[in-house]
N, C-alpha and C. Protein backbone atom coordinates (compact mmCIF):
# COMPACT_ATOMS: atom_id res chain seq x y z
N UNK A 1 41.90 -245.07 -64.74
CA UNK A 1 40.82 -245.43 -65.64
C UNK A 1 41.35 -246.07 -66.92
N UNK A 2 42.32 -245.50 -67.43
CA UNK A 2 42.63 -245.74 -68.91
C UNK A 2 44.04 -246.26 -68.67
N UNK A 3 44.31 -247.59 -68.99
CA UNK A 3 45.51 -248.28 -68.28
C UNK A 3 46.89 -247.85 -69.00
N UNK A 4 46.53 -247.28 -70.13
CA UNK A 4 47.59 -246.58 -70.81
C UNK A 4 48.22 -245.05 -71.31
N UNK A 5 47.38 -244.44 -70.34
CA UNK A 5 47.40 -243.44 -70.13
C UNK A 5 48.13 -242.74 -68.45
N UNK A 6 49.05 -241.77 -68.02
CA UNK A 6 49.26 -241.76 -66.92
C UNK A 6 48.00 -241.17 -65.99
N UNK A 7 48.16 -240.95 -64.38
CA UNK A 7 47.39 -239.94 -64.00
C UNK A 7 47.28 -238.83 -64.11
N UNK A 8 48.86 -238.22 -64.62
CA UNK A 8 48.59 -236.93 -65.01
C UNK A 8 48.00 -236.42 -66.06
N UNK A 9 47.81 -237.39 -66.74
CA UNK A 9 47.47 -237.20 -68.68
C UNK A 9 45.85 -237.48 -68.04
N UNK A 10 45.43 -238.45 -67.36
CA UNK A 10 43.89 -238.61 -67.28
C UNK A 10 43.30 -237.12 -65.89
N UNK A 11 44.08 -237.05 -65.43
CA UNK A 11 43.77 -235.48 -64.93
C UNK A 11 43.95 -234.15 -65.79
N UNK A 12 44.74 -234.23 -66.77
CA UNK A 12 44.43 -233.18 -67.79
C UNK A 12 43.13 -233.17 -68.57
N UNK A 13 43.12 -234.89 -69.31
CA UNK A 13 42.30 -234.87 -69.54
C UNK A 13 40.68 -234.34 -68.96
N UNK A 14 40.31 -234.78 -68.12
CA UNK A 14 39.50 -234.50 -67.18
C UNK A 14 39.24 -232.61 -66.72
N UNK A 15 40.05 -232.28 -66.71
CA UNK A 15 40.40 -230.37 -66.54
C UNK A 15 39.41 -230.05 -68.01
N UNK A 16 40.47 -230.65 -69.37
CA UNK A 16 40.28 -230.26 -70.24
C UNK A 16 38.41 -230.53 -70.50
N UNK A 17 38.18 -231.32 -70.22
CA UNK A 17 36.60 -231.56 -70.28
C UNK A 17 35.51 -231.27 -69.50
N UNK A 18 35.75 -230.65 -68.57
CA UNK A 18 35.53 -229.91 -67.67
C UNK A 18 35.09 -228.50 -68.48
N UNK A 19 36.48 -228.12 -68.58
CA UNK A 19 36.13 -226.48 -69.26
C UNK A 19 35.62 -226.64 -70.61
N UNK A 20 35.71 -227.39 -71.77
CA UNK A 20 35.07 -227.46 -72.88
C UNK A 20 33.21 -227.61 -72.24
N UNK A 21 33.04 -228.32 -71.03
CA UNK A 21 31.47 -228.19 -70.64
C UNK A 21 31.26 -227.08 -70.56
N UNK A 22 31.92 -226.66 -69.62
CA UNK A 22 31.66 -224.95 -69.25
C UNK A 22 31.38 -224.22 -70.58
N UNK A 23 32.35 -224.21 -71.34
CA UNK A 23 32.35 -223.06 -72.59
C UNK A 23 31.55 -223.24 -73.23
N UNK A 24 30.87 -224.68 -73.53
CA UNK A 24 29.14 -225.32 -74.06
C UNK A 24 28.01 -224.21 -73.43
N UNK A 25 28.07 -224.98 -72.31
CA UNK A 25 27.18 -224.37 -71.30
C UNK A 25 26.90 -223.10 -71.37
N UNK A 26 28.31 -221.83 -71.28
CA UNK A 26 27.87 -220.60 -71.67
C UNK A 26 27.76 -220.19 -72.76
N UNK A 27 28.07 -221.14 -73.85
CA UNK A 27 27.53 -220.51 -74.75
C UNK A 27 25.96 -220.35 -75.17
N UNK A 28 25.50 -221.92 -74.62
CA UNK A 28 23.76 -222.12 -74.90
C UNK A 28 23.37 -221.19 -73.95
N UNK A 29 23.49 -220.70 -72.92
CA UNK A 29 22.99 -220.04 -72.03
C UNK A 29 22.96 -218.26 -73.11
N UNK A 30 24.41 -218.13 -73.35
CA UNK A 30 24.28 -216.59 -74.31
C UNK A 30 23.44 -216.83 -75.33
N UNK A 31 23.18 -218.22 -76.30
CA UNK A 31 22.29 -218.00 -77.20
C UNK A 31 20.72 -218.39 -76.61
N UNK A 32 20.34 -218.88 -75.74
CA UNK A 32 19.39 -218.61 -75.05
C UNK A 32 18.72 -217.25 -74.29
N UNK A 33 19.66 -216.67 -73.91
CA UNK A 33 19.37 -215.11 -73.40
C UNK A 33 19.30 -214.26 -74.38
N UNK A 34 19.91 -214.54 -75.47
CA UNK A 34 19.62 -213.83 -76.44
C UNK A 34 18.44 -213.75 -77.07
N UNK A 35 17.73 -215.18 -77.63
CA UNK A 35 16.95 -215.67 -77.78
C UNK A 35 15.59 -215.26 -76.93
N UNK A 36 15.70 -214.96 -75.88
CA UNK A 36 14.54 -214.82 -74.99
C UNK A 36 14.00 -213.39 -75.11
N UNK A 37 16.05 -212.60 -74.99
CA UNK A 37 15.54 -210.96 -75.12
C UNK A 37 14.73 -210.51 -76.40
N UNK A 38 14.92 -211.64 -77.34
CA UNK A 38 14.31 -211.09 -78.59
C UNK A 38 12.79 -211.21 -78.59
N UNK A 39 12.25 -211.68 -78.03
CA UNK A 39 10.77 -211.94 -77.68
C UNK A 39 10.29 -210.75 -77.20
N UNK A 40 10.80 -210.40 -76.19
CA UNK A 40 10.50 -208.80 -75.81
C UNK A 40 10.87 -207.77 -76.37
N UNK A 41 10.07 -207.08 -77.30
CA UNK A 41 10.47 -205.77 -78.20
C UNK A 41 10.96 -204.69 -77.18
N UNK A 42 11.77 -203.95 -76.93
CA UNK A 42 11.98 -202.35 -76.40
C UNK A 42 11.54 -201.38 -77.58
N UNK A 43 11.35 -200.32 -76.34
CA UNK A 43 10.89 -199.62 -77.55
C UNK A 43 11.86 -198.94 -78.56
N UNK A 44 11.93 -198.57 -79.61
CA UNK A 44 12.98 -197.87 -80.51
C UNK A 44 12.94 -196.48 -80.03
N UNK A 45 14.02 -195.76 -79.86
CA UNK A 45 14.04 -194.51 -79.32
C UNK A 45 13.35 -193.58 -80.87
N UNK A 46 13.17 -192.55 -80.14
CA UNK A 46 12.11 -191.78 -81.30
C UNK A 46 12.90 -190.73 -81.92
N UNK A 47 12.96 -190.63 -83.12
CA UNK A 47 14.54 -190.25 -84.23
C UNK A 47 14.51 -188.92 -83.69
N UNK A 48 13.63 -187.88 -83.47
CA UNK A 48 13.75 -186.24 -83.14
C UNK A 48 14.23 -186.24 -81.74
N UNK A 49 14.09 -186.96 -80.35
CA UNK A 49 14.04 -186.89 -79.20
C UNK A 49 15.57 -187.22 -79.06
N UNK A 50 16.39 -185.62 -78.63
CA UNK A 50 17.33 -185.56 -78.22
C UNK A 50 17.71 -186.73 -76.63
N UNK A 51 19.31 -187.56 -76.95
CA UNK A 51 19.67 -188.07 -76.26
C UNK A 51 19.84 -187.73 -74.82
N UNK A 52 19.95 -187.64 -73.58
CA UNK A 52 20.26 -187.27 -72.14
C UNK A 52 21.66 -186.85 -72.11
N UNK A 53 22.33 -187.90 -72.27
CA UNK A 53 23.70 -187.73 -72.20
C UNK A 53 24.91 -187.07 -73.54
N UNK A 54 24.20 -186.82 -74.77
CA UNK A 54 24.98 -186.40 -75.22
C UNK A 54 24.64 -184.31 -75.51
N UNK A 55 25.59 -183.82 -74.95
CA UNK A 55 25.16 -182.17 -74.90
C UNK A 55 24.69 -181.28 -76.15
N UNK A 56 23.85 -180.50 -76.26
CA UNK A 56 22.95 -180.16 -77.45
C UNK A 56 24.13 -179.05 -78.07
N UNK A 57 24.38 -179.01 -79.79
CA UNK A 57 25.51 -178.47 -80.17
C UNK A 57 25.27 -176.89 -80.25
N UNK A 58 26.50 -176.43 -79.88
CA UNK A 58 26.08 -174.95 -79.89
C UNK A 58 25.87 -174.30 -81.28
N UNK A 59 25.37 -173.13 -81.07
CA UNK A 59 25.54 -172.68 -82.66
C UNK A 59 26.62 -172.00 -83.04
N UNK A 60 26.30 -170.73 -83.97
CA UNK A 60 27.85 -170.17 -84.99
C UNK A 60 28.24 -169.46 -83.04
N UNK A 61 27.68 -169.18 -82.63
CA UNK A 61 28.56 -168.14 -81.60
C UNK A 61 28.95 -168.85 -80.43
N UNK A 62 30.09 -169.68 -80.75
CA UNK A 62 30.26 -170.84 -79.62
C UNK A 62 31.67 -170.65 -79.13
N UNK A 63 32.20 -171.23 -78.47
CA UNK A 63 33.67 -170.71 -77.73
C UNK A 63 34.79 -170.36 -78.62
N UNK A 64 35.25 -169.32 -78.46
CA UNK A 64 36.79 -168.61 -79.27
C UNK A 64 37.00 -170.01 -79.66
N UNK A 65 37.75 -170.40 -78.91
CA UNK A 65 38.87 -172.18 -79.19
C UNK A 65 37.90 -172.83 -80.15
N UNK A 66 36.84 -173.11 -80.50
CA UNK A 66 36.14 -173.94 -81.48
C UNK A 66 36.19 -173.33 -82.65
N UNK A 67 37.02 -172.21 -83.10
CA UNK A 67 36.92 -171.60 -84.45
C UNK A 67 38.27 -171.64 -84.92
N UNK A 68 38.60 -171.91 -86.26
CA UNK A 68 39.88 -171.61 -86.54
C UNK A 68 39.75 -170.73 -87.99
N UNK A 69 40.52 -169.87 -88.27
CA UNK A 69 40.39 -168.47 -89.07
C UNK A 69 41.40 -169.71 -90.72
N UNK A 70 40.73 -169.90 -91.24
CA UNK A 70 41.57 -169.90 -92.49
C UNK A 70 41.99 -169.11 -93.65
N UNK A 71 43.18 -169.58 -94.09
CA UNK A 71 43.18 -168.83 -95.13
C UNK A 71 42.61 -168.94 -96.40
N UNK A 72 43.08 -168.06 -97.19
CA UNK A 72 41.90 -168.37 -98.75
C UNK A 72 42.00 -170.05 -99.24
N UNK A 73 43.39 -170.36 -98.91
CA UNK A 73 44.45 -171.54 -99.73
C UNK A 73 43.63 -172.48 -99.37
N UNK A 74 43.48 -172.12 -97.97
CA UNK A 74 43.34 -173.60 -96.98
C UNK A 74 41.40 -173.92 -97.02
N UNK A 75 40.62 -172.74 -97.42
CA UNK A 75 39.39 -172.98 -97.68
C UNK A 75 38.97 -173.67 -99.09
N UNK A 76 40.10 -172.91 -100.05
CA UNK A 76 39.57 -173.94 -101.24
C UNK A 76 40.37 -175.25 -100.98
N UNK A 77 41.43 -175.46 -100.71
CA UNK A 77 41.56 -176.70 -100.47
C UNK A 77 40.64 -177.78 -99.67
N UNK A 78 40.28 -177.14 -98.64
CA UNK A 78 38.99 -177.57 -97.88
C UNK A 78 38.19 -177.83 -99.18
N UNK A 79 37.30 -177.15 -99.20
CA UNK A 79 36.32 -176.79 -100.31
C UNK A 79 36.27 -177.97 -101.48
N UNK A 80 37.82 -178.13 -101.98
CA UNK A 80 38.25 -179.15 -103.28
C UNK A 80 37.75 -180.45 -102.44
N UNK A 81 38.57 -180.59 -101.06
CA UNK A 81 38.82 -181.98 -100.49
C UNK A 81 37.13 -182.44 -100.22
N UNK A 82 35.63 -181.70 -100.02
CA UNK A 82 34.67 -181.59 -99.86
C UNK A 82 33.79 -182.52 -101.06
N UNK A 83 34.50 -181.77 -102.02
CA UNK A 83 33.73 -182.05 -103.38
C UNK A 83 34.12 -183.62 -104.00
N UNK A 84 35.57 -184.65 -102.88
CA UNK A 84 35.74 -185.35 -103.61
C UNK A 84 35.01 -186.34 -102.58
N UNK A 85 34.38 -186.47 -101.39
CA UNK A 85 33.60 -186.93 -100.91
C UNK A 85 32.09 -187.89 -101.56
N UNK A 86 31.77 -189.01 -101.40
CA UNK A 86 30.58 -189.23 -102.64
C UNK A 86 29.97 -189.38 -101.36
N UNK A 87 28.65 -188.85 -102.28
CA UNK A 87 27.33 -188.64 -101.00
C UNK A 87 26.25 -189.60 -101.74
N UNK A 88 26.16 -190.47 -100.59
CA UNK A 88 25.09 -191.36 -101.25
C UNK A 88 23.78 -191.26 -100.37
């Protein structure tokens, strides 16, 4: 095609433009699907209605292994490290 160009350079070329279509292509296609899903509202899950899959937390009387006994040191240090937290 291009008299100054080889065949291998106009077959790269050609590869290369090829896949730059493709990567066009899926991209209008992702901002199109996107685009479409947004038209259709789902519903928002409802803030009190516990999830399926995640397990409901136990309370204070829950397995030995989930407790660890501190000492006085290590609670006010806790306690200090608590207070430097900002709660907004």
């Amino acid at each position: 095609m291009f008299p100054s160009i080889s065949l291998a350079q106009e077959t790269g070329l050609a590869v290369l433009l090829v896949a730059v279509l493709v990567w066009v292509a899926g991209r209008v296609a992702g901002l199109g699907r996107m685009l479409w899903d947004s038209r259709f509202r789902r519903p928002e899950p409802v803030p009190g209605a516990p999830l399926p899959m995640i397990p409901a937390q136990r309370g204070c009387a829950g397995h030995p292994m989930e407790s660890v006994q501190l000492t006085e040191a290590e609670e006010q240090a806790f306690a200090g490290l608590i207070r430097t937290i900002p709660l907004h």
